[in-house]
N, C-alpha and C. Protein backbone atom coordinates (compact mmCIF):
# COMPACT_ATOMS: atom_id res chain seq x y z
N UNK A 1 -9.29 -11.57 -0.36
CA UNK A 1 -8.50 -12.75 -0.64
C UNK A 1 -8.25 -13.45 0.70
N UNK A 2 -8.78 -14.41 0.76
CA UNK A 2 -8.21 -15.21 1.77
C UNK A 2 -6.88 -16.29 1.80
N UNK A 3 -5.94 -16.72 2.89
CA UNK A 3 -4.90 -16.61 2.62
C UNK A 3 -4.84 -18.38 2.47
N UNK A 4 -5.75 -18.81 3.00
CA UNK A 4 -5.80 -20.75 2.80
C UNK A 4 -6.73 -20.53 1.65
N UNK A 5 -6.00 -21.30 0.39
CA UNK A 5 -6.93 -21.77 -0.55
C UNK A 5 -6.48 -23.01 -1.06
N UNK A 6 -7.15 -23.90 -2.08
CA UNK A 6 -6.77 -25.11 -2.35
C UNK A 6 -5.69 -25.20 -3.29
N UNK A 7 -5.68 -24.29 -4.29
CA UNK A 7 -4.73 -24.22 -5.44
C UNK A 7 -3.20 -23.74 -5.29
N UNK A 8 -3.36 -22.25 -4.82
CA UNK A 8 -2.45 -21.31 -4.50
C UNK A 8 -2.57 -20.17 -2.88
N UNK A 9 -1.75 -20.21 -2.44
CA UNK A 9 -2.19 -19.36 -0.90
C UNK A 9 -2.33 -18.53 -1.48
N UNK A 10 -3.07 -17.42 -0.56
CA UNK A 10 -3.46 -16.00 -1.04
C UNK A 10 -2.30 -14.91 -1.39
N UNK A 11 -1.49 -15.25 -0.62
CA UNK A 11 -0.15 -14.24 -0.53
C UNK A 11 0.12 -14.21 -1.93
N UNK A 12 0.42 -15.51 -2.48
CA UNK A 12 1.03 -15.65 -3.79
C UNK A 12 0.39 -15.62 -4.90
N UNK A 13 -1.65 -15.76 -4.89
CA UNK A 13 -2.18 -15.28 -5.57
C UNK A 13 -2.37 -13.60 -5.45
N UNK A 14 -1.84 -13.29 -4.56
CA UNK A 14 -2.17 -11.59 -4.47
C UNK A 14 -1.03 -11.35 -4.85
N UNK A 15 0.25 -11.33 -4.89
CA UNK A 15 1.61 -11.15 -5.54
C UNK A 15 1.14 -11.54 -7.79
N UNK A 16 0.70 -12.34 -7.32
CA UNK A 16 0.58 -12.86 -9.09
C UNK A 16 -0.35 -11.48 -9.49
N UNK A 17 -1.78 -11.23 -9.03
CA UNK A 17 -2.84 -10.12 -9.33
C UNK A 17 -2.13 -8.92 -9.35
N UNK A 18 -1.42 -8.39 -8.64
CA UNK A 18 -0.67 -7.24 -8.54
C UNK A 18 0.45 -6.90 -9.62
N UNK A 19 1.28 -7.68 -10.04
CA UNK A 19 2.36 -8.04 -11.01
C UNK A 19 1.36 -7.91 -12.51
N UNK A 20 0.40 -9.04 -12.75
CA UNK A 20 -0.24 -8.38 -13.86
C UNK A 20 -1.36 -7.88 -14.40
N UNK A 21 -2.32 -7.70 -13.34
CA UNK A 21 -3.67 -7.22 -13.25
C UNK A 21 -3.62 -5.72 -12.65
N UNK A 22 -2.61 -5.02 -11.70
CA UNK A 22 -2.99 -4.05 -10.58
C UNK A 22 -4.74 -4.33 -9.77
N UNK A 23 -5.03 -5.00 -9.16
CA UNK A 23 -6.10 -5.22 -8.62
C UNK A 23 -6.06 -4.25 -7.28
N UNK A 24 -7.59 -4.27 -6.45
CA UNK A 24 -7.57 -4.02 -5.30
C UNK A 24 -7.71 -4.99 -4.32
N UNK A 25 -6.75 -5.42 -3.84
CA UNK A 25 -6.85 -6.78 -2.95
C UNK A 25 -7.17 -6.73 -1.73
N UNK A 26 -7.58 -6.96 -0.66
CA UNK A 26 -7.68 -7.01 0.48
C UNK A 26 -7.70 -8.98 1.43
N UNK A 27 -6.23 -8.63 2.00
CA UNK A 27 -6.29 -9.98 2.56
C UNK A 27 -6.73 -10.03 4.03
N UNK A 28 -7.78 -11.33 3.84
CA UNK A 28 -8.74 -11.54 4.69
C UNK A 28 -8.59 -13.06 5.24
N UNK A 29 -8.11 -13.06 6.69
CA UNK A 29 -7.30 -14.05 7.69
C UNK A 29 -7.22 -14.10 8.85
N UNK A 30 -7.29 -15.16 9.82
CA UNK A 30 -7.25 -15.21 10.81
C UNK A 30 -5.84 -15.54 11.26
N UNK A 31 -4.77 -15.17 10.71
CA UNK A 31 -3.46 -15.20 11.14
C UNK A 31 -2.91 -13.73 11.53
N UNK A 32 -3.02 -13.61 12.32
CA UNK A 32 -2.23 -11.82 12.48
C UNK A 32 -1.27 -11.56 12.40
N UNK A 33 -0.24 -12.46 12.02
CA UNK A 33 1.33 -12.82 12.20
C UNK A 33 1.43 -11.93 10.66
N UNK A 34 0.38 -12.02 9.46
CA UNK A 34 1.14 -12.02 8.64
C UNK A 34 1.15 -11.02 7.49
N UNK A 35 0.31 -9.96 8.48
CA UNK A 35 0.24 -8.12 8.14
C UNK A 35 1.23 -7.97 6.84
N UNK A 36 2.94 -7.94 7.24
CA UNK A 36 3.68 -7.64 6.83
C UNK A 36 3.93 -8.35 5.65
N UNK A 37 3.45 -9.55 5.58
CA UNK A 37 3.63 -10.48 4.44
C UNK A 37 2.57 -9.82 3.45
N UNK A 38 1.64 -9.85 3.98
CA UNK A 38 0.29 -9.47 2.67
C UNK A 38 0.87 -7.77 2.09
N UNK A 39 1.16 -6.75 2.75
CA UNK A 39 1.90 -5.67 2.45
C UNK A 39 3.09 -6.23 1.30
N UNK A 40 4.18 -7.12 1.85
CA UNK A 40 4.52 -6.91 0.40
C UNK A 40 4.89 -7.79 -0.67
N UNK A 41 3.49 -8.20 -0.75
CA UNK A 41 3.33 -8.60 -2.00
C UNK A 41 2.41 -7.81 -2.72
N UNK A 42 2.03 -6.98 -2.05
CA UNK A 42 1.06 -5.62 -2.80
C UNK A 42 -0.78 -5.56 -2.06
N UNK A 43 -0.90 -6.27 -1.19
CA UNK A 43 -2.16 -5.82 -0.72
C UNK A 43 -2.58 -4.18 -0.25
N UNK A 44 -4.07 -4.22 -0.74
CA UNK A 44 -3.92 -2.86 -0.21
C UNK A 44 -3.88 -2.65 1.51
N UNK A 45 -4.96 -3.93 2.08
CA UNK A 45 -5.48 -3.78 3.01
C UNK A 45 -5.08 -5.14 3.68
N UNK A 46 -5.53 -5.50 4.74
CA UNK A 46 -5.63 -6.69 5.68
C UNK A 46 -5.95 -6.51 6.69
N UNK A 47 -7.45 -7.57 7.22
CA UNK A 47 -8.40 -7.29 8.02
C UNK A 47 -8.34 -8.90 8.57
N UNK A 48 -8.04 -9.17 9.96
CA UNK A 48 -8.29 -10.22 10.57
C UNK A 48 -10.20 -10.66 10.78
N UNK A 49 -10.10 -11.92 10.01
CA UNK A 49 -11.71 -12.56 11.16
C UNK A 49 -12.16 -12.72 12.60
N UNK A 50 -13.11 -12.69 12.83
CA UNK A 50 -14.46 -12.81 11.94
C UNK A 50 -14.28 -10.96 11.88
N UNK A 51 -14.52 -10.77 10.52
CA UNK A 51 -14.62 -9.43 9.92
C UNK A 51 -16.55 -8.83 10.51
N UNK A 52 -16.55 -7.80 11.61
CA UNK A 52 -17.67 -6.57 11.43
C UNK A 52 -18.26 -6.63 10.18
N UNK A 53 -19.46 -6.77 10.10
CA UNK A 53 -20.01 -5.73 9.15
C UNK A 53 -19.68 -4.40 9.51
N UNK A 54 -19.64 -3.64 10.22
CA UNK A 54 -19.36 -2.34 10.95
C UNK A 54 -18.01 -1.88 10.60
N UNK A 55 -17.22 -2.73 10.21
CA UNK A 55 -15.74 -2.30 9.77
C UNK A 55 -15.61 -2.01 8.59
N UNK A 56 -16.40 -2.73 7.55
CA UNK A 56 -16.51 -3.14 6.10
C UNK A 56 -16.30 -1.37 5.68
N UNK A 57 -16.97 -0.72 5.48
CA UNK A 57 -17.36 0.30 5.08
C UNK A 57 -15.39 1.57 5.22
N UNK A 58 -15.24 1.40 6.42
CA UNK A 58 -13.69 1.94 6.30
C UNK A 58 -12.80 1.15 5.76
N UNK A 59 -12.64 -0.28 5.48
CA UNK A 59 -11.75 -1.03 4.99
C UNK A 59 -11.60 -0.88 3.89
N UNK A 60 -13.18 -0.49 2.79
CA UNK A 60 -13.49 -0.55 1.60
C UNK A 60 -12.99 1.36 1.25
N UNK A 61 -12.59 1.76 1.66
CA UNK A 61 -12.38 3.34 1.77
C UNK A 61 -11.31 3.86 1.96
N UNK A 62 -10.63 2.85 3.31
CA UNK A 62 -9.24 2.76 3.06
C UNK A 62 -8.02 2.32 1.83
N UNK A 63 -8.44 1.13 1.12
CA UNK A 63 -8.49 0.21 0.42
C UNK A 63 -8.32 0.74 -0.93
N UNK A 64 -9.08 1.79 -1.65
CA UNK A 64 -9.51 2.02 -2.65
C UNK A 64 -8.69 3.30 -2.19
N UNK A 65 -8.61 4.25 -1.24
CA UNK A 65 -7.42 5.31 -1.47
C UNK A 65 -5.92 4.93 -2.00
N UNK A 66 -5.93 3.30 -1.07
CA UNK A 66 -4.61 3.57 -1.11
C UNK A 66 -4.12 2.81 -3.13
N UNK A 67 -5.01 1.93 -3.57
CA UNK A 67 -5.55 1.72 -4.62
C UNK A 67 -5.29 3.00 -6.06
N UNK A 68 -5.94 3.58 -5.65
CA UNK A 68 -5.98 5.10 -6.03
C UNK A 68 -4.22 5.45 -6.13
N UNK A 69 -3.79 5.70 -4.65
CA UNK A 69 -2.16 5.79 -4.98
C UNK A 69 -1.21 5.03 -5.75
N UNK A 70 -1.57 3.61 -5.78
CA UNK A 70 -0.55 2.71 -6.10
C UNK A 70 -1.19 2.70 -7.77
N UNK A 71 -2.01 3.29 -7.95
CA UNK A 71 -2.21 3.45 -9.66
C UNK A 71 -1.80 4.41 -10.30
N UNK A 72 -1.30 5.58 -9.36
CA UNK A 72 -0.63 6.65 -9.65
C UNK A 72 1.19 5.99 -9.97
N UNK A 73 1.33 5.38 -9.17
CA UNK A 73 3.11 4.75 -8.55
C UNK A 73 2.37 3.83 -10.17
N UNK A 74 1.85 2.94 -10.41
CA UNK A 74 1.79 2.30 -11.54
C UNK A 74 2.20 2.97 -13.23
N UNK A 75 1.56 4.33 -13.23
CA UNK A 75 1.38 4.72 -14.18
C UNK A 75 2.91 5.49 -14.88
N UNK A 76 3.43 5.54 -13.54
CA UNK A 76 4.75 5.83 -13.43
C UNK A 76 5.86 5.54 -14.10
N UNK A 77 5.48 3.86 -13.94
CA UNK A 77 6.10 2.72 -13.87
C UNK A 77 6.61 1.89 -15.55
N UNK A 78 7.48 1.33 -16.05
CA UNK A 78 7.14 0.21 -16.84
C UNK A 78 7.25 -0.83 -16.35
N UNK A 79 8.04 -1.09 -15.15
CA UNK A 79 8.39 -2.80 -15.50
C UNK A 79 7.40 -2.99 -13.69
N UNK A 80 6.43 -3.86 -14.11
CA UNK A 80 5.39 -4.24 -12.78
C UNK A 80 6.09 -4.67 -11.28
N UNK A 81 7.47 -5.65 -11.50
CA UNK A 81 8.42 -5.64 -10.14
C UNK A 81 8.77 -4.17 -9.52
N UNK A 82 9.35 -3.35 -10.67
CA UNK A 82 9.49 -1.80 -10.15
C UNK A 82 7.90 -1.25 -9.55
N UNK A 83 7.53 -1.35 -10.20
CA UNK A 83 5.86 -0.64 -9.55
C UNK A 83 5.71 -1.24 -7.93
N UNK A 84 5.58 -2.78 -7.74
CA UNK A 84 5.42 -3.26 -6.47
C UNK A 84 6.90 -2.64 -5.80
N UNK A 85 8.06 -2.85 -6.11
CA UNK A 85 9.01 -1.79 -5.14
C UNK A 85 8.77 -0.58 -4.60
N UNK A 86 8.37 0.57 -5.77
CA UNK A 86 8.04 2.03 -5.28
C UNK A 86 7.33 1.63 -4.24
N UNK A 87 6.21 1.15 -4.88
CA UNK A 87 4.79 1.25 -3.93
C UNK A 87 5.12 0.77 -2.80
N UNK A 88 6.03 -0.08 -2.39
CA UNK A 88 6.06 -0.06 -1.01
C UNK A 88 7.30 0.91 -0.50
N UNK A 89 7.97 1.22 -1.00
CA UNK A 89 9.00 2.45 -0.69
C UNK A 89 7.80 3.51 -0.14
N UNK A 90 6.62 3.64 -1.15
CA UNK A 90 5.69 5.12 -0.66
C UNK A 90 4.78 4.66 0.66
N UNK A 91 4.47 3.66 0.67
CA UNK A 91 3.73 2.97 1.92
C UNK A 91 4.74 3.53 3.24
N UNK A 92 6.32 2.84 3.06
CA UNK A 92 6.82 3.24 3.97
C UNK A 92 7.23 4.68 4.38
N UNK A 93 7.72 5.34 3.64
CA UNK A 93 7.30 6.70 3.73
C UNK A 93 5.95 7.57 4.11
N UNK A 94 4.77 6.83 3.82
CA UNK A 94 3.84 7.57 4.31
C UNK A 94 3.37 6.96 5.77
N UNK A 95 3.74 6.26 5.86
CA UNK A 95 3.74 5.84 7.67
C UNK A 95 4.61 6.60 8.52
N UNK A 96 5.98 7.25 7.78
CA UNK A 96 6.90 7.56 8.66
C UNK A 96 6.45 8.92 8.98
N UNK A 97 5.88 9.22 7.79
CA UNK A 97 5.17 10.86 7.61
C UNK A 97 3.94 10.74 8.80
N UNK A 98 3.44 9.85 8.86
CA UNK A 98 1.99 10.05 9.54
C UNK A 98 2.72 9.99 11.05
N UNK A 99 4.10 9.25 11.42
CA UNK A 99 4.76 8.85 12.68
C UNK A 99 5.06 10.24 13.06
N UNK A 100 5.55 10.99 12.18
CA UNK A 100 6.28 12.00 12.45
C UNK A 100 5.57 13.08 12.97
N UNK A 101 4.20 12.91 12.16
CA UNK A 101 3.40 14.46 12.66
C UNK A 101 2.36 14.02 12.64
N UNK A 102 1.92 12.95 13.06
CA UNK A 102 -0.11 12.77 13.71
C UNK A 102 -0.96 12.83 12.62
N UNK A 103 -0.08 12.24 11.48
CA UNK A 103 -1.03 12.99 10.25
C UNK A 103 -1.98 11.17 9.93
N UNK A 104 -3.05 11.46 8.84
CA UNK A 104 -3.62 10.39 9.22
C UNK A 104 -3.55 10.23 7.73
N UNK A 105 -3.95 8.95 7.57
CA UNK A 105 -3.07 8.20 5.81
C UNK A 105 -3.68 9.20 5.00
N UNK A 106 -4.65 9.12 4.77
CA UNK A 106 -4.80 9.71 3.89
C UNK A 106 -4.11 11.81 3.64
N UNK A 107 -4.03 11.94 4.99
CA UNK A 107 -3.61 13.68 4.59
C UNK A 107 -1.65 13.40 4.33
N UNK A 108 -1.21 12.42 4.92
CA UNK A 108 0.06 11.52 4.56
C UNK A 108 0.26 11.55 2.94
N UNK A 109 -0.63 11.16 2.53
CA UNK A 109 -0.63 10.66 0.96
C UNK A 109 -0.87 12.43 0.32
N UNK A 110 -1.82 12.75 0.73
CA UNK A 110 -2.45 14.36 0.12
C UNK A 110 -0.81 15.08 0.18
N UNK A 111 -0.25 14.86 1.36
CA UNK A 111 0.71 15.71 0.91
C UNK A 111 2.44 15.21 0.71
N UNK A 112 2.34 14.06 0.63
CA UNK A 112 3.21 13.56 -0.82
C UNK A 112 2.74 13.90 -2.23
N UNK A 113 1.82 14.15 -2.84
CA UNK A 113 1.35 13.99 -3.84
C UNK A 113 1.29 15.97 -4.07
N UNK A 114 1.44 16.57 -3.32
CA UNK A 114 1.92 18.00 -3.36
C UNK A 114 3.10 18.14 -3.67
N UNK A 115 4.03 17.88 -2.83
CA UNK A 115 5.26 17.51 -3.01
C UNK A 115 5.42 16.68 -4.74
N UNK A 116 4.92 15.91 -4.90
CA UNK A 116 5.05 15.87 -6.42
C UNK A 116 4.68 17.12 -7.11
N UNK A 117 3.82 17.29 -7.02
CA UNK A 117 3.40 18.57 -7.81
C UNK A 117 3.54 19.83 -8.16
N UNK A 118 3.95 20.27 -6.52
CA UNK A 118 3.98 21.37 -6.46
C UNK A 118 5.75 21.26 -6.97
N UNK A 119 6.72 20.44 -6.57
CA UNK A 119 8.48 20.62 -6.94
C UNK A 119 8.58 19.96 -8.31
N UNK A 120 7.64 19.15 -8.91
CA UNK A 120 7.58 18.84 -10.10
C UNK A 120 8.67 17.46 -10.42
N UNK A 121 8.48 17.00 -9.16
CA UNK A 121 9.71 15.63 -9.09
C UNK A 121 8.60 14.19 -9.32
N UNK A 122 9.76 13.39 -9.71
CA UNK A 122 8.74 12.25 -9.85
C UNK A 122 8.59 11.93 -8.67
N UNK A 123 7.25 10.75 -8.57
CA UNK A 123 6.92 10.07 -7.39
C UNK A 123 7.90 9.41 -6.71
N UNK A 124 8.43 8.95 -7.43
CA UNK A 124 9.91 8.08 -6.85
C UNK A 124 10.61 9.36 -6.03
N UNK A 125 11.39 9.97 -6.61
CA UNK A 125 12.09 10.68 -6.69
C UNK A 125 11.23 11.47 -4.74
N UNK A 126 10.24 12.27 -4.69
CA UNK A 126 9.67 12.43 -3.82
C UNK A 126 9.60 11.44 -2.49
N UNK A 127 9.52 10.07 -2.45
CA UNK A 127 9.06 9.07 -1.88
C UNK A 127 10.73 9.20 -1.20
N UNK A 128 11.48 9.03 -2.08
CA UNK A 128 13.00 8.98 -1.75
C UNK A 128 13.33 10.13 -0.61
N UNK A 129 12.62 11.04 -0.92
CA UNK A 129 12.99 12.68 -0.01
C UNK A 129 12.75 12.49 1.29
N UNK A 130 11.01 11.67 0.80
CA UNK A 130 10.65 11.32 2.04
C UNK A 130 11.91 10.78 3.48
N UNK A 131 11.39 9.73 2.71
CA UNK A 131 12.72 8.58 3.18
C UNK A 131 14.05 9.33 4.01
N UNK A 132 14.54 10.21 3.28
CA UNK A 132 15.53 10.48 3.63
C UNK A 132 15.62 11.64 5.03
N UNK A 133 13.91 11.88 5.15
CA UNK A 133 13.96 12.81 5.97
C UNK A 133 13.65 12.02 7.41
N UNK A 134 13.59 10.42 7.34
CA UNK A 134 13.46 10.08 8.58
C UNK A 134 14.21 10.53 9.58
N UNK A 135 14.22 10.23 10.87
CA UNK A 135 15.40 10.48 11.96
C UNK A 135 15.86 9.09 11.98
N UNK A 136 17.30 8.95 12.30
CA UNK A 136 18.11 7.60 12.55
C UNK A 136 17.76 6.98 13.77
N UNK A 137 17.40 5.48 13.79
CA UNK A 137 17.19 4.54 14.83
C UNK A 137 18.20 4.41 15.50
C-alpha cells in the first residue's frame, strides 16, 4: 500500500482493510516519519523506497508471520476495533520481550504463544502479563 493515493491515503485505506477484510498490508513510502502511523492502523510491515529487490523476500516473511499472529488475536476477537487494539497491545509486548532478552520477532512471538498454551490463558490475557512484566521508565 502506498501512502499517496488519489482517492483515500494509504493509512486510512489500510485502517478500513484491517477493520473489515483482516488483510496483509504492507506500507510502502518514502516518508520515514510515519512507521508509527502505519503500525497503528494495523499494517503488518513498512518498508521505505526505492524498495531492494534483495529485501523483498524478508519483508514478505516477516509480514506474513506477523499476519499469521494477528489472525490468531482475530479469531479471538468479536468486535474488529478490539482485534486492532490487542494486536497492537501484542506488537508492543513482543518488542519489549525481544528488548528485554535479544530475542528476535519471531522466537518473541513463539514464546508468547507458549505462554498461551502452555498456562491456558487467553491471548489477551497473556499479552497483558507481558506488559506488566516491563521495567518502569
Amino acid at each position: 500500500m502506498d501512502i499517496q493515493m488519489p482517492e483515500m491515503d494509504g493509512l486510512e485505506a489500510t485502517r478500513t482493510l484491517m477493520l473489515r477484510h483482516h488483510t496483509c498490508v504492507v506500507i510502502v513510502t518514502g516518508r520515514g516519519q510515519l512507521r508509527q502511523d502505519a503500525e497503528q492502523v494495523g499494517a503488518m510491515n513498512y518498508v521505505l523506497k526505492p524498495v531492494l529487490g534483495s529485501q523483498i523476500p524478508a519483508l514478505v516473511e516477516s509480514s506474513q508471520q506477523r499476519f499469521r499472529m494477528f489472525l490468531r488475536v482475530w479469531k479471538q476477537m468479536d468486535d474488529p476495533e478490539e482485534t486492532l487494539r490487542v494486536w497492537l497491545l501484542m506488537r508492543r509486548a513482543v518488542r519489549a520481550q525481544m528488548d528485554r532478552s535479544g530475542l528476535s520477532e519471531g522466537e518473541a512471538f513463539r514464546l508468547l504463544e507458549e505462554r498461551v498454551d502452555r498456562g491456558g490463558k487467553s491471548l489477551l490475557a497473556a499479552v497483558e502479563e507481558l506488559l506488566a512484566e516491563e521495567p518502569e521508565s
